[in-house]
N, C-alpha and C. Protein backbone atom coordinates (compact mmCIF):
# COMPACT_ATOMS: atom_id res chain seq x y z
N UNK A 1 0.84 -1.18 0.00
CA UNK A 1 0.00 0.00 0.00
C UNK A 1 0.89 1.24 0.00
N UNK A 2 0.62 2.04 -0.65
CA UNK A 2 1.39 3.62 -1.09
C UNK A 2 0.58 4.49 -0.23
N UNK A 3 0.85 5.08 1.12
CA UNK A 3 0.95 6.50 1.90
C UNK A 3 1.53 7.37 1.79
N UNK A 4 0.76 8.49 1.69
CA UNK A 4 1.14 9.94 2.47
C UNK A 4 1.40 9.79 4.09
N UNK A 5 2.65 9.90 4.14
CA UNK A 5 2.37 10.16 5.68
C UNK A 5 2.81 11.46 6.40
N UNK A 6 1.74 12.09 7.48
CA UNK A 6 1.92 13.21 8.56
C UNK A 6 3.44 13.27 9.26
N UNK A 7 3.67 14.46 9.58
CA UNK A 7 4.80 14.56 10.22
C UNK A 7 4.38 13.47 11.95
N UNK A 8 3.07 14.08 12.01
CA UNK A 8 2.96 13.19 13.56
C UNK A 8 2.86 12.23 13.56
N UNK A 9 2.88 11.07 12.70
CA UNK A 9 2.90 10.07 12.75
C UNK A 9 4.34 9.23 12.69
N UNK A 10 5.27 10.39 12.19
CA UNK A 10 6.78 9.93 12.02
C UNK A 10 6.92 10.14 13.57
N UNK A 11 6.82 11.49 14.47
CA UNK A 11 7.40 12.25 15.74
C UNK A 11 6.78 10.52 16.69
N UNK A 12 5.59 10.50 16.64
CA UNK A 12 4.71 8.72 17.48
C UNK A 12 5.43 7.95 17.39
N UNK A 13 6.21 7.47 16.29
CA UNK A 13 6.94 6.49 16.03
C UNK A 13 8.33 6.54 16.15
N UNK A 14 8.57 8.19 16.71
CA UNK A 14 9.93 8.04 17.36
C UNK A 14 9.87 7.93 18.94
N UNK A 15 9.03 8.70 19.07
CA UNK A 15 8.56 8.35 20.50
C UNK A 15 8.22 6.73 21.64
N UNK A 16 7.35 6.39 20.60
CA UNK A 16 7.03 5.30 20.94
C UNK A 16 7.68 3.91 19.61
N UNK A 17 8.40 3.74 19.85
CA UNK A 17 8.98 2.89 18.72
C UNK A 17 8.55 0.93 19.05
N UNK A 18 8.25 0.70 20.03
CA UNK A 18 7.05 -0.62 20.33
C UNK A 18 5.63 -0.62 20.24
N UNK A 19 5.16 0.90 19.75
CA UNK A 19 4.25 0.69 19.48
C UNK A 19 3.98 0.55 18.00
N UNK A 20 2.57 0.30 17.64
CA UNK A 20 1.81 -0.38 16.17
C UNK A 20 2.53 0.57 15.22
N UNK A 21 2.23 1.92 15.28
CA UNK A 21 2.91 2.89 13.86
C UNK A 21 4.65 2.52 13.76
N UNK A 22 5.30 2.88 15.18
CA UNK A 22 6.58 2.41 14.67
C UNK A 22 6.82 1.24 14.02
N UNK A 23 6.57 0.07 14.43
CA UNK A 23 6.18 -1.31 13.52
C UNK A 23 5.68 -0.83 11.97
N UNK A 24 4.74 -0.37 12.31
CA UNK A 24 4.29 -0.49 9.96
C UNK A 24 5.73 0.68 9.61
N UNK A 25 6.09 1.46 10.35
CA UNK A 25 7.29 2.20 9.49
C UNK A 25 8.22 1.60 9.94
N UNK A 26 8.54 1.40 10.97
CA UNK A 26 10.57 0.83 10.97
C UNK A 26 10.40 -0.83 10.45
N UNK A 27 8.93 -1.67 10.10
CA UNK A 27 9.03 -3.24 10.19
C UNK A 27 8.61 -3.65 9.02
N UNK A 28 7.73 -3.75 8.19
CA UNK A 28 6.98 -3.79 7.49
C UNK A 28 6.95 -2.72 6.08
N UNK A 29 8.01 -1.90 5.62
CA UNK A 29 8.12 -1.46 4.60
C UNK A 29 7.99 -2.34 3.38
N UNK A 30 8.26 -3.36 3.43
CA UNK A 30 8.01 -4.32 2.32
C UNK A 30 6.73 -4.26 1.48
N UNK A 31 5.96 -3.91 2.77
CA UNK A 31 4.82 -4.00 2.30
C UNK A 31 3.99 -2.77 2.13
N UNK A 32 4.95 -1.72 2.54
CA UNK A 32 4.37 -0.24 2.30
C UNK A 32 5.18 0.70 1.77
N UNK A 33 4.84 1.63 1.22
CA UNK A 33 5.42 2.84 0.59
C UNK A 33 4.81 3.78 0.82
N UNK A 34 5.98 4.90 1.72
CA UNK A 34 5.90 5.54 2.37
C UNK A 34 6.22 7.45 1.80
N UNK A 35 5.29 8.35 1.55
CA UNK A 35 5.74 9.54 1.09
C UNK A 35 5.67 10.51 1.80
N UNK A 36 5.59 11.31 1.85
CA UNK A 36 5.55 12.94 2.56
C UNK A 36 6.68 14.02 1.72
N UNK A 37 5.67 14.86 2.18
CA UNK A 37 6.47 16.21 1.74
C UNK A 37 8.03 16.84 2.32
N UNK A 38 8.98 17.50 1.63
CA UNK A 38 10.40 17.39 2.07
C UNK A 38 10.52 18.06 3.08
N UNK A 39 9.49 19.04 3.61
CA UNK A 39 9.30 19.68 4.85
C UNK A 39 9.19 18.87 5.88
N UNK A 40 8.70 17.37 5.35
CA UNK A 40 7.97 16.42 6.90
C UNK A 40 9.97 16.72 7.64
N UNK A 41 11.22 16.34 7.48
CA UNK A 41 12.12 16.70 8.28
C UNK A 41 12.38 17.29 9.27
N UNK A 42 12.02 18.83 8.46
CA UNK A 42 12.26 20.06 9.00
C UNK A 42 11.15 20.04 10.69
N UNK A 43 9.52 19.80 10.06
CA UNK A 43 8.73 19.09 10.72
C UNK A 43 9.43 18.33 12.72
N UNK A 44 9.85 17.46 11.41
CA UNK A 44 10.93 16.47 12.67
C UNK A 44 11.58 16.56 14.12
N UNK A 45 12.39 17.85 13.27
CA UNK A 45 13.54 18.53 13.61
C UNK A 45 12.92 19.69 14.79
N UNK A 46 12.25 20.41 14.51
CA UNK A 46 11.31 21.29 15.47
C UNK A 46 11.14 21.25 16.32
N UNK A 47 10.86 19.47 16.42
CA UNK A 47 10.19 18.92 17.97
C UNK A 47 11.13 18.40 18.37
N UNK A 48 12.63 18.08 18.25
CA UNK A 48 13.63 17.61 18.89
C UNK A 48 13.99 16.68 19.97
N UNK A 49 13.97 18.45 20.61
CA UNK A 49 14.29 18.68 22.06
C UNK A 49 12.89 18.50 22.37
N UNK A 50 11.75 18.33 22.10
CA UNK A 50 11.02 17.69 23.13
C UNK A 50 10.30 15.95 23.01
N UNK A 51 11.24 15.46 21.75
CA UNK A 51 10.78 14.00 21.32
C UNK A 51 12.45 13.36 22.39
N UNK A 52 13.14 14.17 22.99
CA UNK A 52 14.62 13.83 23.88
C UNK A 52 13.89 13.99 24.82
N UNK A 53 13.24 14.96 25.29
CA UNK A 53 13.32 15.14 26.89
C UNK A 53 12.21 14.39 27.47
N UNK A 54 10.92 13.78 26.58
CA UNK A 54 10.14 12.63 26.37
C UNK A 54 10.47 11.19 26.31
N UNK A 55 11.66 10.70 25.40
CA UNK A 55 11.83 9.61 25.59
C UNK A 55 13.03 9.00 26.25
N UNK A 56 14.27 10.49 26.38
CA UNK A 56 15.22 10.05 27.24
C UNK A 56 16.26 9.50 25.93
N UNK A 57 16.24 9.82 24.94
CA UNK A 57 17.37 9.42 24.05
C UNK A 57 18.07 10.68 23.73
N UNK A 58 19.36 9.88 23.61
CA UNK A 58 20.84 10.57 23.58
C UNK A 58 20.67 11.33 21.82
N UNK A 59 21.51 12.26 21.75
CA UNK A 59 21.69 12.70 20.60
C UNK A 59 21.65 11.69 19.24
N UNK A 60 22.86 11.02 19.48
CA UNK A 60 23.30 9.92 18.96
C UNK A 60 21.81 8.93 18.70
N UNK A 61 21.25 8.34 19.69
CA UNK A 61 20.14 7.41 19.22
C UNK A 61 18.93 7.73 18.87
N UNK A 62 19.01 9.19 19.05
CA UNK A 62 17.91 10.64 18.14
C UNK A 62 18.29 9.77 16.66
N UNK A 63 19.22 10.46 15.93
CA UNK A 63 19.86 10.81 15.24
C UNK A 63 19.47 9.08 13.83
N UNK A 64 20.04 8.20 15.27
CA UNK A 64 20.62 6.79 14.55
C UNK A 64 18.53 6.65 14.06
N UNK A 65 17.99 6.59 15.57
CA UNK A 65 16.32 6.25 14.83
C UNK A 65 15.50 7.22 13.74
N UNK A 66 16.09 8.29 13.55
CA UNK A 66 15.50 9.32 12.79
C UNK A 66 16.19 9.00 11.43
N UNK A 67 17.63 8.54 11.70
CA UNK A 67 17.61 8.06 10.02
C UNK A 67 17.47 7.12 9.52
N UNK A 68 16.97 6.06 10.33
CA UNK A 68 16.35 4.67 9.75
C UNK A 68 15.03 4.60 9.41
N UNK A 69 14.38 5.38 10.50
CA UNK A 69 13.17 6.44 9.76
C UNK A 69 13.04 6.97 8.28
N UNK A 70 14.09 8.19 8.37
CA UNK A 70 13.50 8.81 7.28
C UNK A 70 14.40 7.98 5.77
N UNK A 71 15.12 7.09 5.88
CA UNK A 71 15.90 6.41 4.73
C UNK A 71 14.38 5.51 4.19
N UNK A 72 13.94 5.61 4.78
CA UNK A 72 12.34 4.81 4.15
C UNK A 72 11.51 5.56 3.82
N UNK A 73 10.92 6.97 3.97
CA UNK A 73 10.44 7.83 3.14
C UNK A 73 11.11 7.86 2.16
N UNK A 74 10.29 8.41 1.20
CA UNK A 74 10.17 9.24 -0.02
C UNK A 74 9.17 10.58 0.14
N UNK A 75 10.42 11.11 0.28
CA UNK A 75 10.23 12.76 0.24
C UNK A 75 10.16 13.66 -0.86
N UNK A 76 9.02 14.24 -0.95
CA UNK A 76 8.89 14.85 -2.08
C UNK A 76 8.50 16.46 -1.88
N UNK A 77 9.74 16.92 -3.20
CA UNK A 77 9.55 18.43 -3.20
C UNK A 77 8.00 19.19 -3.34
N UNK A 78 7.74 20.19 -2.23
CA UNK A 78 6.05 20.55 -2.58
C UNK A 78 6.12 21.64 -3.80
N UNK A 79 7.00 21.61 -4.56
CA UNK A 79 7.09 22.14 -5.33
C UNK A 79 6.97 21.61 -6.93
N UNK A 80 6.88 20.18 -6.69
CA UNK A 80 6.46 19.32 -7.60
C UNK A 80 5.02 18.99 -7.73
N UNK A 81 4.19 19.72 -6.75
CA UNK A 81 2.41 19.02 -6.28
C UNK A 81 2.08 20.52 -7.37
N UNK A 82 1.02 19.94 -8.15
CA UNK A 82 0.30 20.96 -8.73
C UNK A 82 -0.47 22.01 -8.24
N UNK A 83 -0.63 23.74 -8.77
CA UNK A 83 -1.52 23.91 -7.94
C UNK A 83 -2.64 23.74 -7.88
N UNK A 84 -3.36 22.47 -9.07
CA UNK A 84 -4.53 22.03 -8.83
C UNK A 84 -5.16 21.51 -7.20
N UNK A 85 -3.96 20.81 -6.91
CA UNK A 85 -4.02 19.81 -5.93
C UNK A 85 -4.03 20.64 -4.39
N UNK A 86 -3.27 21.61 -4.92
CA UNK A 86 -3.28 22.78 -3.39
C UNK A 86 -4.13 23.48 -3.28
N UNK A 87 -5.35 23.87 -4.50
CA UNK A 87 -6.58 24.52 -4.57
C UNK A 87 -7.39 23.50 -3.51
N UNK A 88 -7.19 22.11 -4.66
CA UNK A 88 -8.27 21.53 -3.91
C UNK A 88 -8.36 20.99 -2.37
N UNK A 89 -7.28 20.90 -2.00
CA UNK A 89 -6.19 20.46 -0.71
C UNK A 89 -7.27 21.76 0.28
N UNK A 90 -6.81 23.38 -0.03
CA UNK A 90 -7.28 24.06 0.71
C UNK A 90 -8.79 24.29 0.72
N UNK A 91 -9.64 23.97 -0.18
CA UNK A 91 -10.69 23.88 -0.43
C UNK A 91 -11.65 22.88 1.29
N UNK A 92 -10.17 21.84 0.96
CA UNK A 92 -11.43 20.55 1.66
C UNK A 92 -10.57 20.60 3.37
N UNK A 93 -9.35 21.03 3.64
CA UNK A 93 -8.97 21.16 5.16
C UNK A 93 -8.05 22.72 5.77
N UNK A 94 -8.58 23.39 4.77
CA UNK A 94 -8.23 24.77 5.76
C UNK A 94 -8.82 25.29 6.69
N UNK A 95 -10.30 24.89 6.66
CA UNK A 95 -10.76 25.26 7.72
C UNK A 95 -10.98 24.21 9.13
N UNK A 96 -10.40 23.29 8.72
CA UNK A 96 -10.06 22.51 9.73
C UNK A 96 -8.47 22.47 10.33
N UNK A 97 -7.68 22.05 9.27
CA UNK A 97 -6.13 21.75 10.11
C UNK A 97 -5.45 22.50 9.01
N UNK A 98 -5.22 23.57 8.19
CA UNK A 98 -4.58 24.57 7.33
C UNK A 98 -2.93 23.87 7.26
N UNK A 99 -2.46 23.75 8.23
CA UNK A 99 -0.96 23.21 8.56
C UNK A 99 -0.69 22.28 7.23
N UNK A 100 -2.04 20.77 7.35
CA UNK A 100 -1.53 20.49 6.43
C UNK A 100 -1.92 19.65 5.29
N UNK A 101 -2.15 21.10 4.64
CA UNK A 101 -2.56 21.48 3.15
C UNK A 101 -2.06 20.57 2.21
N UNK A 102 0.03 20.95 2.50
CA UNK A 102 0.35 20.36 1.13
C UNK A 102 0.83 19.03 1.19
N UNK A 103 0.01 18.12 2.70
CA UNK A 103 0.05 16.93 2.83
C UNK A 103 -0.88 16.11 1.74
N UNK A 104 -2.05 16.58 2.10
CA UNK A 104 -3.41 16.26 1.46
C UNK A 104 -3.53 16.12 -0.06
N UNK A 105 -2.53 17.92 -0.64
CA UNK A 105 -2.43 18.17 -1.86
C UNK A 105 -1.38 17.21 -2.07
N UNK A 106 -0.38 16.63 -1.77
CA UNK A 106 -0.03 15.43 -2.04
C UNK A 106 -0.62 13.88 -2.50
N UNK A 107 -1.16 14.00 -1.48
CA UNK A 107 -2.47 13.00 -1.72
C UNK A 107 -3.24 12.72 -2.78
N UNK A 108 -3.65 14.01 -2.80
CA UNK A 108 -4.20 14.00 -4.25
C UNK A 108 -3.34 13.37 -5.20
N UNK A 109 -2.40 14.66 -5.43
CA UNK A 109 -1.65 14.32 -6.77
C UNK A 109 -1.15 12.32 -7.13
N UNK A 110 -1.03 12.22 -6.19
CA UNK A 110 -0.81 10.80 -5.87
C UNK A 110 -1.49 9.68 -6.04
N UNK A 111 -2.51 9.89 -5.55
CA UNK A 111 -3.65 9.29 -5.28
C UNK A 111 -3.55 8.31 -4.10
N UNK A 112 -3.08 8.54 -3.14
CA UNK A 112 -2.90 7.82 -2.32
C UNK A 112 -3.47 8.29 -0.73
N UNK A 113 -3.91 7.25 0.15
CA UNK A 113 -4.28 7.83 0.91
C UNK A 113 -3.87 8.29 1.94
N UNK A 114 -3.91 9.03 2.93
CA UNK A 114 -3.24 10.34 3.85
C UNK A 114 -3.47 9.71 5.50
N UNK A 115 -2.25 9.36 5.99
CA UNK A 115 -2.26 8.50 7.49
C UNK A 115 -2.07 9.67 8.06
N UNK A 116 -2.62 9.90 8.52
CA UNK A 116 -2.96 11.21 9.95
C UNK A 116 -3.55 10.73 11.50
N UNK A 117 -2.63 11.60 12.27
CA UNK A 117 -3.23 11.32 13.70
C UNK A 117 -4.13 12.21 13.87
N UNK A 118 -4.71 13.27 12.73
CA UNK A 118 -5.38 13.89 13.30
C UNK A 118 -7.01 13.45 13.35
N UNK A 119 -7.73 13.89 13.98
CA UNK A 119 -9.13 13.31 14.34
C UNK A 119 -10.09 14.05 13.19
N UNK A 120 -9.96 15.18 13.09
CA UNK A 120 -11.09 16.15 12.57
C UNK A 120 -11.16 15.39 10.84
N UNK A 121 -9.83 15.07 10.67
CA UNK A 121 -9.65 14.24 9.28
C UNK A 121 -10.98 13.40 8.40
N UNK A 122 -10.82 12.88 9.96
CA UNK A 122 -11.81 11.30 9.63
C UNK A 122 -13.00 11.92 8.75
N UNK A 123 -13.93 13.06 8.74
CA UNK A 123 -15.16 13.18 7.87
C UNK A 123 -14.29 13.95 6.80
N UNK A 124 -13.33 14.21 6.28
CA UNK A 124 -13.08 14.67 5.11
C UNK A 124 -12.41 13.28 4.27
């Protein structure tokens, strides 16, 4: 199966790495393909210092799980998503979660569907 996936669903799965999401991303790539936008990193990176002071990992095993992580995305420039897809993207969740637009508009372009922790999602 081919996903879009949320930045929060990467940050869950660093956090909690025995739980179910870390499993389908660090276990089970075989059987999935994994995308997000080249921002999901930056994303990443933001929350740091508080995905360390949460789980108690060293720089180093930050570092080592975040790139076994992200060596399994496919990251894609949002500069490659049409702006069909960002019309329609903002059309159907700006007035819900705006943040993220050029997740969705990914989605589209893709056709694939969009793993989100977020809740409000579920009726769009």
């Amino acid at each position: 199966m081919n996903l879009v996936v949320d930045s929060n669903i990467v940050i869950s799965a660093l956090i909690k790495p025995p739980h179910v999401i870390a499993k389908v991303l660090f276990n089970q790539l075989g059987k999935h393909q994994l995308f997000g936008p080249s921002y999901l990193f930056d994303e990443v990176i933001k929350y740091k210092h508080r995905i360390l002071f949460i789980t108690g990992y060293s720089e180093s095993e930050f570092q080592k799980l975040l790139y076994h992580l992200l060596k399994r995305l496919h990251l894609i420039d949002g500069s490659l998503i049409y702006d069909i897809n960002y019309k329609r993207a903002f059309k159907l969740i700006n007035s819900i979660y705006p943040k993220d637009i050029v997740y969705v508009a990914l989605s589209l372009q893709m056709h694939y569907h969009f793993w989100t922790s977020e809740k409000n999602f579920i009726a769009v």
